[in-house]
Protein backbone atom coordinates (compact mmCIF):
# COMPACT_ATOMS: atom_id res chain seq x y z
CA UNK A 1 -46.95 -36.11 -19.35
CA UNK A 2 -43.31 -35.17 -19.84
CA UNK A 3 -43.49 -32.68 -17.38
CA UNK A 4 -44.85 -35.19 -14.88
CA UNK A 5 -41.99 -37.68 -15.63
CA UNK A 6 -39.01 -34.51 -14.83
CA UNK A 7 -38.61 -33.23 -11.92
CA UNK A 8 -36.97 -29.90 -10.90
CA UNK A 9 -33.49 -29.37 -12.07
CA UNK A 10 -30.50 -29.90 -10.08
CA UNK A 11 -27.85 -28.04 -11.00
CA UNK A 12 -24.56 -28.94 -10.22
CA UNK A 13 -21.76 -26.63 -9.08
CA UNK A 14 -19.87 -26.34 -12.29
CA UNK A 15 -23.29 -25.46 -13.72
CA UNK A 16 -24.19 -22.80 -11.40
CA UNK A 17 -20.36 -20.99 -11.79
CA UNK A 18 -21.41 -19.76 -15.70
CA UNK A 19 -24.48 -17.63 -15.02
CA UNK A 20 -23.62 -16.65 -11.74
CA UNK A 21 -20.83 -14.72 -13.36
CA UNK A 22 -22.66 -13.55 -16.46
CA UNK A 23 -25.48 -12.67 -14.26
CA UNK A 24 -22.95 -9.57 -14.05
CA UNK A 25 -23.00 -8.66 -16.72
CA UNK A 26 -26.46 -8.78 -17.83
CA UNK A 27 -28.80 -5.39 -16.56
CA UNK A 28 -30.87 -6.54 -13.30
CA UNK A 29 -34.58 -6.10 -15.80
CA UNK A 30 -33.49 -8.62 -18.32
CA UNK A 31 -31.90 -11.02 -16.11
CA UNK A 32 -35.50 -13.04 -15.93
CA UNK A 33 -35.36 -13.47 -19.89
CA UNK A 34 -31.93 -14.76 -20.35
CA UNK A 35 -31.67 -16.90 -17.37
CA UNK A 36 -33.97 -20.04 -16.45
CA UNK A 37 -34.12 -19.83 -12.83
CA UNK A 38 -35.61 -17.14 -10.28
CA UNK A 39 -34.23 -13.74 -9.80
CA UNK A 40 -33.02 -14.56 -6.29
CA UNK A 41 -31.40 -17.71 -7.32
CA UNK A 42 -28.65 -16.08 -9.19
CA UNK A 43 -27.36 -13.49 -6.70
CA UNK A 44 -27.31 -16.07 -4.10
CA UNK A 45 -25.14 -18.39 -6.53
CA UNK A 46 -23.02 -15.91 -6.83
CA UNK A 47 -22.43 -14.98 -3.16
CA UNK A 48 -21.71 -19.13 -2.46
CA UNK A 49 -19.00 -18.58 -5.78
CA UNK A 50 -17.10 -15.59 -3.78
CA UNK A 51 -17.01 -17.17 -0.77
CA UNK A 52 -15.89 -20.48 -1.55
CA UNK A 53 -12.43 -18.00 -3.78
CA UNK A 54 -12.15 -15.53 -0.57
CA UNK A 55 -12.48 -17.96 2.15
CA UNK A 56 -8.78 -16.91 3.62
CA UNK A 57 -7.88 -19.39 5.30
CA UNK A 58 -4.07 -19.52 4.32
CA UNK A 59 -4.10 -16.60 6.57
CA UNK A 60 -5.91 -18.00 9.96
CA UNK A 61 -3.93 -18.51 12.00
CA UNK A 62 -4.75 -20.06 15.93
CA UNK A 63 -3.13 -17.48 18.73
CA UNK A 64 -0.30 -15.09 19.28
CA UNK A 65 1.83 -14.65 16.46
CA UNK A 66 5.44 -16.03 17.31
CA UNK A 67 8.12 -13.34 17.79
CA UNK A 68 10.71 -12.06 15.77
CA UNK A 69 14.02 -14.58 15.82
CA UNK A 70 16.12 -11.27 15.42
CA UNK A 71 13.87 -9.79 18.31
CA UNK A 72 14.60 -12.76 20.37
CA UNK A 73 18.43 -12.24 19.50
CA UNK A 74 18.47 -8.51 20.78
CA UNK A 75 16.23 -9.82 24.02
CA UNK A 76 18.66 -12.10 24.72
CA UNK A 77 21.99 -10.41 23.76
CA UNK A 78 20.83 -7.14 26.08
CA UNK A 79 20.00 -9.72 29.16
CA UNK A 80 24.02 -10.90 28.43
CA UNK A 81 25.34 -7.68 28.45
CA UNK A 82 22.91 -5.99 31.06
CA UNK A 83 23.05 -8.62 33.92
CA UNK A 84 21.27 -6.14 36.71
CA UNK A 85 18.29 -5.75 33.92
CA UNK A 86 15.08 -7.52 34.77
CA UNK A 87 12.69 -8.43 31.94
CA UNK A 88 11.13 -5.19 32.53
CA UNK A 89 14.17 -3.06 31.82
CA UNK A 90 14.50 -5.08 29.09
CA UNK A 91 11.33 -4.90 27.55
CA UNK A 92 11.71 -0.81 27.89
CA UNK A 93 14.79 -0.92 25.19
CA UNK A 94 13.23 -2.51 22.00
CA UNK A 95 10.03 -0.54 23.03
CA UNK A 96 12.72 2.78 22.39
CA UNK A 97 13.28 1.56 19.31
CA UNK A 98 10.02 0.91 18.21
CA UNK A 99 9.56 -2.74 18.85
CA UNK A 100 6.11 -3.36 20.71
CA UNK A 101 6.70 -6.11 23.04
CA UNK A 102 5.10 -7.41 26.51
CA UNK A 103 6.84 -7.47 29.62
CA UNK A 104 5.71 -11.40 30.06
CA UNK A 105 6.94 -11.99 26.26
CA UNK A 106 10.55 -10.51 27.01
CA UNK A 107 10.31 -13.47 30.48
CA UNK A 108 9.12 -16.01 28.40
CA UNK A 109 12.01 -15.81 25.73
CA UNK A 110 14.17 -15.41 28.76
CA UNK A 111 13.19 -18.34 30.36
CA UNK A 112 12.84 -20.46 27.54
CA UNK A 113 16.74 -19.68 26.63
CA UNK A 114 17.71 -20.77 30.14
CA UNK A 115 18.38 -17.07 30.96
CA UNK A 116 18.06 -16.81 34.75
CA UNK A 117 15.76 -13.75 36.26
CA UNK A 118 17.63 -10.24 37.02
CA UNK A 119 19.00 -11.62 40.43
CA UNK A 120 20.15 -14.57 40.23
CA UNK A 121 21.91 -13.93 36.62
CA UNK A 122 25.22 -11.76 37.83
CA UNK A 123 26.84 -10.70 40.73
CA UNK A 124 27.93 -12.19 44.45
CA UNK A 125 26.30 -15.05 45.86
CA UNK A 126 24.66 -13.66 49.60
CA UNK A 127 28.51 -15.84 50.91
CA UNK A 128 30.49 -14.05 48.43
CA UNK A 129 28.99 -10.51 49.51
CA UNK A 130 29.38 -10.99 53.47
CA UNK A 131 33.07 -12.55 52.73
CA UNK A 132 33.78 -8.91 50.87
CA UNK A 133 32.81 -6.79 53.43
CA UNK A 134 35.26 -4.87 55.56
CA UNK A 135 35.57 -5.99 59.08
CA UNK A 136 34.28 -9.84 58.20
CA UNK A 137 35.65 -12.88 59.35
CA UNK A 138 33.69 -14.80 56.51
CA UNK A 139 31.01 -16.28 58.95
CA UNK A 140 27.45 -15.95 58.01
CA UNK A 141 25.44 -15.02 61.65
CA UNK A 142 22.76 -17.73 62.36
């Protein structure tokens, strides 16, 4: 009658913890003697255990991982002093130095900073250029 009245046993997860880890340490033949549930219970007890401690999710992180601020320093202090560089000139010099960087990454941080492309960043306006030339009366042909 008494084993009519209980039903199976639920245990809970601070039950389960305990001889999931002794499970361990107890050789695989006598684990059916010291321990009250089936053989394949324990094993799987203990796989649930490790993978709720190693889940490692402190260390997911969603896309790209953000570049280097002193990276983005040398990106931007070579595009100051190198105004005929594009970003792919640019990229080439902390690649030199062992820095693995994309082409698009060095024109993002340039663009982002307000750093104009290679072109338009130093020089003579189109004006400015004809104006110097010898022989011109400073009129731009139409």
């Amino acid at each position: 009658m008494l084993r009519r009245q209980i039903a199976r046993v639920r245990y809970e997860s601070a039950d389960r913890i305990w001889p999931a880890v002794l499970s361990r340490l107890v050789p695989r033949e006598r684990r059916r003697q010291v321990f009250t549930v089936t053989p394949t219970t324990l094993p799987a007890w203990h796989r649930r255990l490790v993978s709720r401690k190693w889940t490692f999710t402190e260390r997911r992180h969603p896309g790209r991982p953000p570049t280097a601020p002193t990276i983005k320093q040398l990106i931007l202090r070579l595009a100051r002093e190198n105004s005929t560089w594009g970003h792919r000139h640019i990229q080439g010099e902390p690649a030199r130095l062992g820095y693995s960087i994309a082409p698009s990454t060095v024109g993002e941080i340039l663009q982002s900073s307000g750093v104009d492309p290679a072109p338009h960043r130093s020089g003579p306006t189109w004006r400015q250029f004809l104006t110097i030339q010898p022989g011109s009366t400073g009129l731009i042909p139409e």
